[in-house]
Protein backbone atom coordinates (compact mmCIF):
# COMPACT_ATOMS: atom_id res chain seq x y z
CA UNK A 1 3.25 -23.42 1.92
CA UNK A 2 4.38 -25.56 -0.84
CA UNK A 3 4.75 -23.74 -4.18
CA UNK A 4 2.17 -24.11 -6.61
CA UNK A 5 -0.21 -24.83 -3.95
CA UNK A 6 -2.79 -21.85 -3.08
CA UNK A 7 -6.35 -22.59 -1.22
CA UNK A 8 -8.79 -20.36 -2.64
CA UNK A 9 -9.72 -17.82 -0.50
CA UNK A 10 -13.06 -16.61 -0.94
CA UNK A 11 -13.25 -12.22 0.18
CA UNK A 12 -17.23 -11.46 1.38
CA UNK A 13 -17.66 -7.54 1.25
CA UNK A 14 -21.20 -6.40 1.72
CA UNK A 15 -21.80 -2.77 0.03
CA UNK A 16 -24.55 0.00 0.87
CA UNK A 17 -24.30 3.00 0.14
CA UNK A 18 -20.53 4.40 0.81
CA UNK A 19 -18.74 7.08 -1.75
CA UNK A 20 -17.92 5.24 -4.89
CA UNK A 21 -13.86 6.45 -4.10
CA UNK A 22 -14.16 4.14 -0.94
CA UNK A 23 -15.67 1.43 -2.49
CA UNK A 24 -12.84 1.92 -5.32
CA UNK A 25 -10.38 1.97 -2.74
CA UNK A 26 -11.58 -1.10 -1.02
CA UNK A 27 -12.07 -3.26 -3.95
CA UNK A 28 -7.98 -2.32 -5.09
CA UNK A 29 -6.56 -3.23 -1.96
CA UNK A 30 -8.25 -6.90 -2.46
CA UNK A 31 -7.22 -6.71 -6.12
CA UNK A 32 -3.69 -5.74 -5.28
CA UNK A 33 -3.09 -8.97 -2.55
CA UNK A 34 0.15 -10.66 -3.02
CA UNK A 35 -1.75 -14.05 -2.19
CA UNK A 36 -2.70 -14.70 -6.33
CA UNK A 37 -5.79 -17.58 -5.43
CA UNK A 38 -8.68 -15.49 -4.54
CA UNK A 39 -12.73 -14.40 -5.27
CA UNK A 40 -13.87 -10.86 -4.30
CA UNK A 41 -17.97 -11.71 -3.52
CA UNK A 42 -19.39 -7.97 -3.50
CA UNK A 43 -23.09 -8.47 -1.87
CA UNK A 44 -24.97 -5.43 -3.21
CA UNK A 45 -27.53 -4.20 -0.63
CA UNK A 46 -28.93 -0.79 -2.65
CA UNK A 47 -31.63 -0.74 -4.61
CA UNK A 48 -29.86 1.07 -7.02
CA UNK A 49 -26.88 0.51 -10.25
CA UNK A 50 -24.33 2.69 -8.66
CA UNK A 51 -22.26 0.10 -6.63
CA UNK A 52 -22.73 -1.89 -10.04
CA UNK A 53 -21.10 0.53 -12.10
CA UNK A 54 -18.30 0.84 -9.74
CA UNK A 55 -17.67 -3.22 -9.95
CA UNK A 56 -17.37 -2.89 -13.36
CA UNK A 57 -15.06 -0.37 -13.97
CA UNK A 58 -12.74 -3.35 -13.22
CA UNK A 59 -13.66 -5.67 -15.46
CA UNK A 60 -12.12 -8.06 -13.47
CA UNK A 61 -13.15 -11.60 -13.41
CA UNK A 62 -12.77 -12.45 -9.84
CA UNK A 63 -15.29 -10.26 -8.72
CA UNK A 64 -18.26 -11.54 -8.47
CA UNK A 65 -21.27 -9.29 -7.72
CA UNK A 66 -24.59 -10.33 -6.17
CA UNK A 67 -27.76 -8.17 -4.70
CA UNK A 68 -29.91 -8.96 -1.66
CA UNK A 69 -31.55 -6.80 1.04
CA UNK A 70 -30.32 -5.34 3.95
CA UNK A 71 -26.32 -5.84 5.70
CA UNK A 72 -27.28 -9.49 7.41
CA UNK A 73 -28.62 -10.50 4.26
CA UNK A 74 -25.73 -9.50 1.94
CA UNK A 75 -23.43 -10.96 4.60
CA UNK A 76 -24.75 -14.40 4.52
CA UNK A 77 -25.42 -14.56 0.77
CA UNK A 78 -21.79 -13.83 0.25
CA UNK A 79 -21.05 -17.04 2.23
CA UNK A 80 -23.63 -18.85 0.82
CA UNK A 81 -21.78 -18.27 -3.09
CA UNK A 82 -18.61 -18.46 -1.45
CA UNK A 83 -16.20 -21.39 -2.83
CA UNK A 84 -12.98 -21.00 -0.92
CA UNK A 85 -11.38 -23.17 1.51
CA UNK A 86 -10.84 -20.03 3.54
CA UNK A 87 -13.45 -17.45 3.79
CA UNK A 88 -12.52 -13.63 4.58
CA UNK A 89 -14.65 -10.69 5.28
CA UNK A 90 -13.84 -7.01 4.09
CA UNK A 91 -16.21 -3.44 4.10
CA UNK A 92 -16.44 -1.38 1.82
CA UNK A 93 -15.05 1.88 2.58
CA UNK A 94 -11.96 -0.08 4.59
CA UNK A 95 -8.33 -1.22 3.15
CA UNK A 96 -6.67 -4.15 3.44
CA UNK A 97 -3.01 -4.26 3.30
CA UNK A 98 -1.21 -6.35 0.26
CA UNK A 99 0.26 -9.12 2.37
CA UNK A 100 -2.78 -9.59 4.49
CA UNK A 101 -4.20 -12.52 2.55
CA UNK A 102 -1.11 -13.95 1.90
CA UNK A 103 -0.64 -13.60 5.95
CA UNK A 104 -3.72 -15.05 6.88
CA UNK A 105 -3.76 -18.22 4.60
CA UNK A 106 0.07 -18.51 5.95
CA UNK A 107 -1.02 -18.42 9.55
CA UNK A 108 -4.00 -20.96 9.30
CA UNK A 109 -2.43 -23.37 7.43
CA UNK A 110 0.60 -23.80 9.66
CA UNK A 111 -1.87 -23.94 12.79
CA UNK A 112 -5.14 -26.59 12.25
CA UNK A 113 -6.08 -25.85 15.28
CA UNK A 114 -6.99 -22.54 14.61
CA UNK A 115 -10.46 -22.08 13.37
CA UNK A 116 -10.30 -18.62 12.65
CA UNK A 117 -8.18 -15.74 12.93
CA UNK A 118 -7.80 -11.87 12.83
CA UNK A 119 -5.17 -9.37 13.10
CA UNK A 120 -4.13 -5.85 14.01
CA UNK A 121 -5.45 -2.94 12.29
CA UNK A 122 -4.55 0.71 11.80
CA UNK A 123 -7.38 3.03 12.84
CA UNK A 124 -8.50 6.39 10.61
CA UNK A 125 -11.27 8.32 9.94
CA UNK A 126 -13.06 10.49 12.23
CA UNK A 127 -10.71 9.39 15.25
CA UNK A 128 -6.49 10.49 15.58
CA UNK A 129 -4.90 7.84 13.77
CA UNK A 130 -3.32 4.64 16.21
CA UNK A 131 -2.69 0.95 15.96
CA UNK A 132 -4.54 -1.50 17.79
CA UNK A 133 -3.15 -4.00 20.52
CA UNK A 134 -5.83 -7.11 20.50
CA UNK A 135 -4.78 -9.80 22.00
CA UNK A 136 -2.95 -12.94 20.70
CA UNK A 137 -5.35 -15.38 22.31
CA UNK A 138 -9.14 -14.65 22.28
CA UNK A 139 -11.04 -17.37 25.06
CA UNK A 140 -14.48 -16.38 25.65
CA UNK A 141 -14.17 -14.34 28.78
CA UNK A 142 -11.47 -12.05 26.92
CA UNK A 143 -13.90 -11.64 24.86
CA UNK A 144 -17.11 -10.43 27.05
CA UNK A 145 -14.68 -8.29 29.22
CA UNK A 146 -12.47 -6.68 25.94
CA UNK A 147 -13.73 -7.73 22.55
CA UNK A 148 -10.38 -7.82 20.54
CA UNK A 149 -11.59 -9.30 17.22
CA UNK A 150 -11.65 -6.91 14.32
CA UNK A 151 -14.48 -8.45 12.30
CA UNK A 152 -13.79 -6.65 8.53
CA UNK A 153 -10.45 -8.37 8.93
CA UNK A 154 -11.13 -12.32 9.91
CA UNK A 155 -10.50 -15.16 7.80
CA UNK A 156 -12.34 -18.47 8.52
CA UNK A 157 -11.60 -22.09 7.41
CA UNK A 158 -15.16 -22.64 5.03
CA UNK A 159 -16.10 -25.84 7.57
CA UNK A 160 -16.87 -23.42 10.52
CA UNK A 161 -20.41 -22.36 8.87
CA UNK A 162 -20.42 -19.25 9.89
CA UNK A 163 -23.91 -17.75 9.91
CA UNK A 164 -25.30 -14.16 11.11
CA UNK A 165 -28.43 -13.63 12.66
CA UNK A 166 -30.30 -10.37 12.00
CA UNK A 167 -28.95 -8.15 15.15
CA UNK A 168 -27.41 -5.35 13.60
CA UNK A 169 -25.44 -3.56 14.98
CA UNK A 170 -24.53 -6.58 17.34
CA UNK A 171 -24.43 -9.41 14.88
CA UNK A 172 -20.74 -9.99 15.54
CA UNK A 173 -21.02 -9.85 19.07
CA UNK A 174 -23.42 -12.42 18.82
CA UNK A 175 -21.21 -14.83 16.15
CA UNK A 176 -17.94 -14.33 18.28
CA UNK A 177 -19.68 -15.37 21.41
CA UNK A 178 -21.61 -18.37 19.95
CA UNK A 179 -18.51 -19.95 18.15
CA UNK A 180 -16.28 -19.55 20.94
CA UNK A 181 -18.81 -21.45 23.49
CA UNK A 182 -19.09 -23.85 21.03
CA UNK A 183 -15.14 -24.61 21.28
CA UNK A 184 -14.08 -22.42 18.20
CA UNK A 185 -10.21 -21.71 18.53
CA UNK A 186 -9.83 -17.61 17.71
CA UNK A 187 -6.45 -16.22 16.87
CA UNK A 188 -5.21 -12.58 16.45
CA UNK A 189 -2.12 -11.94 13.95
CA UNK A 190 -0.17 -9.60 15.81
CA UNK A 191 0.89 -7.77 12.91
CA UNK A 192 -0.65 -4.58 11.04
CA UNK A 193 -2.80 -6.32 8.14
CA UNK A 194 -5.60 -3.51 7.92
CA UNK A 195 -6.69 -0.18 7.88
CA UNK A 196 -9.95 0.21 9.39
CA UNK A 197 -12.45 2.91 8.77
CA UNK A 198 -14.36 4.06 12.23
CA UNK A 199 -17.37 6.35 11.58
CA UNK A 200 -18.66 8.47 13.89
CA UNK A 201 -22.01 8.35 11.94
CA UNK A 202 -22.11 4.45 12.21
CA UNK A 203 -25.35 2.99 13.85
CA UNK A 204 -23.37 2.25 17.07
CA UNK A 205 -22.82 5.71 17.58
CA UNK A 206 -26.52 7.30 16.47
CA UNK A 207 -28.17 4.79 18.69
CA UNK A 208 -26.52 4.27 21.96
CA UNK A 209 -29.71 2.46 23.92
CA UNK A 210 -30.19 0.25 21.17
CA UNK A 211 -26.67 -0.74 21.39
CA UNK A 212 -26.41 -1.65 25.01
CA UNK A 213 -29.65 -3.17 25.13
CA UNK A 214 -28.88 -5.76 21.77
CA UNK A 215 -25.13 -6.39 23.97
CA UNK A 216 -27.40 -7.07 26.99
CA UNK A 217 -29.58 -9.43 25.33
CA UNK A 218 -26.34 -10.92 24.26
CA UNK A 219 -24.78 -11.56 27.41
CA UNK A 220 -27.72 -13.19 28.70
CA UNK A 221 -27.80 -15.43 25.93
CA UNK A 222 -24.23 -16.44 25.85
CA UNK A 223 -24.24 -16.90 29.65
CA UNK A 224 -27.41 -19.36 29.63
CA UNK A 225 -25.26 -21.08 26.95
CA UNK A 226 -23.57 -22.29 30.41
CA UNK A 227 -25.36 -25.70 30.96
CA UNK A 228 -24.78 -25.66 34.64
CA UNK A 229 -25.87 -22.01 34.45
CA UNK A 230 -29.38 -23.02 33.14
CA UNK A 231 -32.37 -24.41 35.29
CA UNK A 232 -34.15 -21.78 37.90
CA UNK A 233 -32.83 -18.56 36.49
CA UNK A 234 -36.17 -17.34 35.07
CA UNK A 235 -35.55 -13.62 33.93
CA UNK A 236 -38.11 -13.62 30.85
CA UNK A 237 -38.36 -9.69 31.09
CA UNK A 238 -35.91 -9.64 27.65
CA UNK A 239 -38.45 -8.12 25.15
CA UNK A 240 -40.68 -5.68 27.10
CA UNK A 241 -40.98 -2.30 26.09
CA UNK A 242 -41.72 -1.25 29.86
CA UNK A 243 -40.41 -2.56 33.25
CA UNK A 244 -42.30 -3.18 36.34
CA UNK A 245 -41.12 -3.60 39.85
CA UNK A 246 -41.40 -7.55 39.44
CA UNK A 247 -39.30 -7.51 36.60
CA UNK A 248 -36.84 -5.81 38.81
CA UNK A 249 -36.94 -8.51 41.36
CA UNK A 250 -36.74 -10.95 38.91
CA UNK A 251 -33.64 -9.34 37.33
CA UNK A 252 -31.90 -9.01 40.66
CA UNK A 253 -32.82 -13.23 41.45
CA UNK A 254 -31.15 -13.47 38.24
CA UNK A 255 -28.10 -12.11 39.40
CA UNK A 256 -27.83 -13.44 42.85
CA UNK A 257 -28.15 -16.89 40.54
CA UNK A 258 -25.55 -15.90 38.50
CA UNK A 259 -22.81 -15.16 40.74
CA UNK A 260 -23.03 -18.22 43.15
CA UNK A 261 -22.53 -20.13 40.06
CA UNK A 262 -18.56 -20.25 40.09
CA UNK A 263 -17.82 -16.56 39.93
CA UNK A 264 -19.32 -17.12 36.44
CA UNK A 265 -15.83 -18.51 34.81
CA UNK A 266 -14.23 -15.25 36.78
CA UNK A 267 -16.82 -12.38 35.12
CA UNK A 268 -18.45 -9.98 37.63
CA UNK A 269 -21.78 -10.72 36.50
CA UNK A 270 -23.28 -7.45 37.84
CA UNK A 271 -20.88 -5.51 35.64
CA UNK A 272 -22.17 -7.42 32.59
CA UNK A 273 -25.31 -7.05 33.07
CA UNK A 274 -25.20 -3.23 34.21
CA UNK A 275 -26.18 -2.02 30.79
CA UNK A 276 -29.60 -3.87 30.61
CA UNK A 277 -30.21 -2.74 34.44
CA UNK A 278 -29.60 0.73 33.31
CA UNK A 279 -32.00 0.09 29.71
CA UNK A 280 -35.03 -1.39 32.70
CA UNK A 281 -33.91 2.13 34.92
CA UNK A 282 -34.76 4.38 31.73
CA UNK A 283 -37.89 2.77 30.67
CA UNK A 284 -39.94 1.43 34.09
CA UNK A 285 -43.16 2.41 35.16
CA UNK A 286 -44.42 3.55 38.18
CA UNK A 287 -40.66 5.25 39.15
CA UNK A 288 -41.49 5.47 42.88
CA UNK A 289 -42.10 1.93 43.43
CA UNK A 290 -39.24 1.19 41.28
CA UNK A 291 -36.72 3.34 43.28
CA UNK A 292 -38.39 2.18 46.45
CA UNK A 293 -37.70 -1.34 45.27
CA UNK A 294 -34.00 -0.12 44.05
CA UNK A 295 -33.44 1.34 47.31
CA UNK A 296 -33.70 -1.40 49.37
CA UNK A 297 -31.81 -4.33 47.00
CA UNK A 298 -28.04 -4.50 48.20
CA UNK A 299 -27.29 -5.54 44.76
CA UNK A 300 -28.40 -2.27 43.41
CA UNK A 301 -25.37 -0.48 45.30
CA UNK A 302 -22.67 -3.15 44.66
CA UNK A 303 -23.96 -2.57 40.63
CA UNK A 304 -23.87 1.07 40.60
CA UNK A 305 -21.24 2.28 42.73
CA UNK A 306 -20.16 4.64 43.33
CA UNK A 307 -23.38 5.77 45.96
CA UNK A 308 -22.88 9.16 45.11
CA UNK A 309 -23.38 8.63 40.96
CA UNK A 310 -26.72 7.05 41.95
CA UNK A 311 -28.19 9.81 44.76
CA UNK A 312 -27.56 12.58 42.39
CA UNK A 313 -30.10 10.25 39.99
CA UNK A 314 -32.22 10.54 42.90
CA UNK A 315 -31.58 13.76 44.32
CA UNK A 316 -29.79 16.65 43.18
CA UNK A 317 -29.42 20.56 43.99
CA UNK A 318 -28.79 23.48 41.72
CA UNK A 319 -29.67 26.62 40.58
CA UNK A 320 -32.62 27.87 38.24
CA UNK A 321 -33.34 30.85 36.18
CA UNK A 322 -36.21 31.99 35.35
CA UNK A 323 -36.74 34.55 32.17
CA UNK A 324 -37.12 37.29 34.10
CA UNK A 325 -33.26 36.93 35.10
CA UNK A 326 -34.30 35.79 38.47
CA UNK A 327 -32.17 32.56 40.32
CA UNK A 328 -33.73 30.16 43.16
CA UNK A 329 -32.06 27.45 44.04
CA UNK A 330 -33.83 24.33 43.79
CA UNK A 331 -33.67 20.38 44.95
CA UNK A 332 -35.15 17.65 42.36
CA UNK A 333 -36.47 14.54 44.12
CA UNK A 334 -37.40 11.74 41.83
CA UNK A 335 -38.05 14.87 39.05
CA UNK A 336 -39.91 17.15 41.23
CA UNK A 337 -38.33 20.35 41.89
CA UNK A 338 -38.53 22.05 45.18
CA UNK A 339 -37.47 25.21 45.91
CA UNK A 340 -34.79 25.99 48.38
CA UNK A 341 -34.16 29.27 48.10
CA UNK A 342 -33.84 33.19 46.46
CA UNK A 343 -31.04 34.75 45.46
């Protein structure tokens, strides 16, 4: 990069409601980059002065603080006021390394083609402390299958318009997945540029179901995105509460669909779309009907093998006690319990 000549880079951080130390810690590692062109955007999402009060302890002129309501909100605010050529995201209660900015910039610059990029991160918090190993080149099937994109740590060029949508805790998923069917060019620095924060207490983590079904939802967006993957496929089923047997059959014509249609660029379509067959499992009516229809759908057993994972659903054996200290053993079928036997 020629001397004297520094893009402005243009750091988003949203903050909730994280110990002030974190958010201290966060803001200092921006404040202490080696890359001297930059604007901190901190997108305030309490309802309260505390976060405020920590901002100004700096007194530092390239922060910039701004308030709006909930994560997706502060997120695209902080674009929205962003005026950098680059744009970079950062959470609060994570670090960024002193040469990361200075990395980044270095690494787009030298390669146009690149739309946006990421890097490799060292992992702390409530897991053993390791280094990840993304890889180099992120195409849209290595992302479905792997992920690889650390999303506190990208840096975009300002011309991609990057927009969330409100699908917390999936609203990355969903970004990643849109740009790169739209052609976006993603990168991973292989160097350590980050330390990121993973909370066992993070939404991911308290709600499981909600997860899987927002990455199902996903999938089946981003594969429709497919224009010769469009047409007859017909699976409407996406926001019911409760599944019937027909939504079942239209799930599995969905799938049969799906895979004649080139091996879907190489992705085994059932195991995509396992976690939304599981979500319609947990929450169908009339269970009999539904197993019945289950039963009899080859696709079912090629989706959930191993066989013996899905009779135990089905049918299992094992031993009850009652409070009198006596033990029977017992077989449920479907979630009746028959006794087999006294001990």
């Amino acid at each position: 990069m020629p001397e004297n000549e520094f893009p402005l880079v243009s750091v988003v951080m949203p903050v909730f409601n994280h110990p002030a130390h974190r958010l201290r810690r966060a803001i200092q590692s921006i404040l202490d980059q080696t890359y001297p062109c930059f604007e901190l955007i901190v997108a305030d999402g309490t309802l309260t002065d505390d976060n405020l009060k920590t901002v100004e302890e700096f007194n530092d002129p390239r922060i910039i603080h701004c308030r709006a309501k909930g994560y997706i909100d502060c997120l695209n605010l902080g674009i929205e006021k962003a005026s950098g050529v680059y744009i970079a995201r950062m959470d609060s209660d994570d670090i960024s390394v002193p040469q990361r900015l200075e990395e980044q910039v270095r690494f787009l610059e030298k390669n146009p083609q690149v739309d946006l990029c990421s890097c490799q991160a060292e992992l702390f918090g409530d897991i053993k402390p390791c280094v990840t190993k993304h890889p180099a080149d992120i195409d849209f099937i290595t992302y479905v299958k792997q992920g690889g994109i650390l999303h506190p740590a990208i840096m975009f060029r300002r011309g991609l318009k990057v927009k969330y949508e409100h699908i917390k805790p999936c609203e990355d998923c969903l970004l990643f997945r849109r740009l790169l069917l739209n052609g976006c060019v993603i990168k991973n620095l292989d160097k350590v540029l980050f330390k990121n924060r993973v909370n066992r207490t993070s939404i991911m983590d308290r709600h499981p179901k909600l997860m899987t079904l927002y990455l199902a939802k996903i999938n089946l967006e981003a594969f429709n995105g497919f224009s010769r993957l469009k047409g007859a496929l017909g699976f409407s089923a996406l926001e019911k509460r409760r599944f019937s047997v027909s939504d079942f059959s239209d799930f599995f014509s969905f799938v049969a669909e799906m895979e004649k249609s080139d091996g879907v660029y190489g992705i085994k379509t059932l195991r995509m779309f396992r976690p939304y067959l599981d979500y319609m499992i947990s929450h169908c009516e009339n269970k009999r009907a539904v197993w019945f229809k289950l039963l009899t759908t080859p696709l079912f057993y090629k989706a959930c093998s191993p066989v013996s994972k899905l009779v135990r659903q089905i049918f299992s054996i094992h031993n009850k006690r009652f409070p009198d200290g006596r033990k029977i053993k017992v077989a449920t079928v479907l979630g009746r319990e028959i006794p087999l036997k006294k001990r």
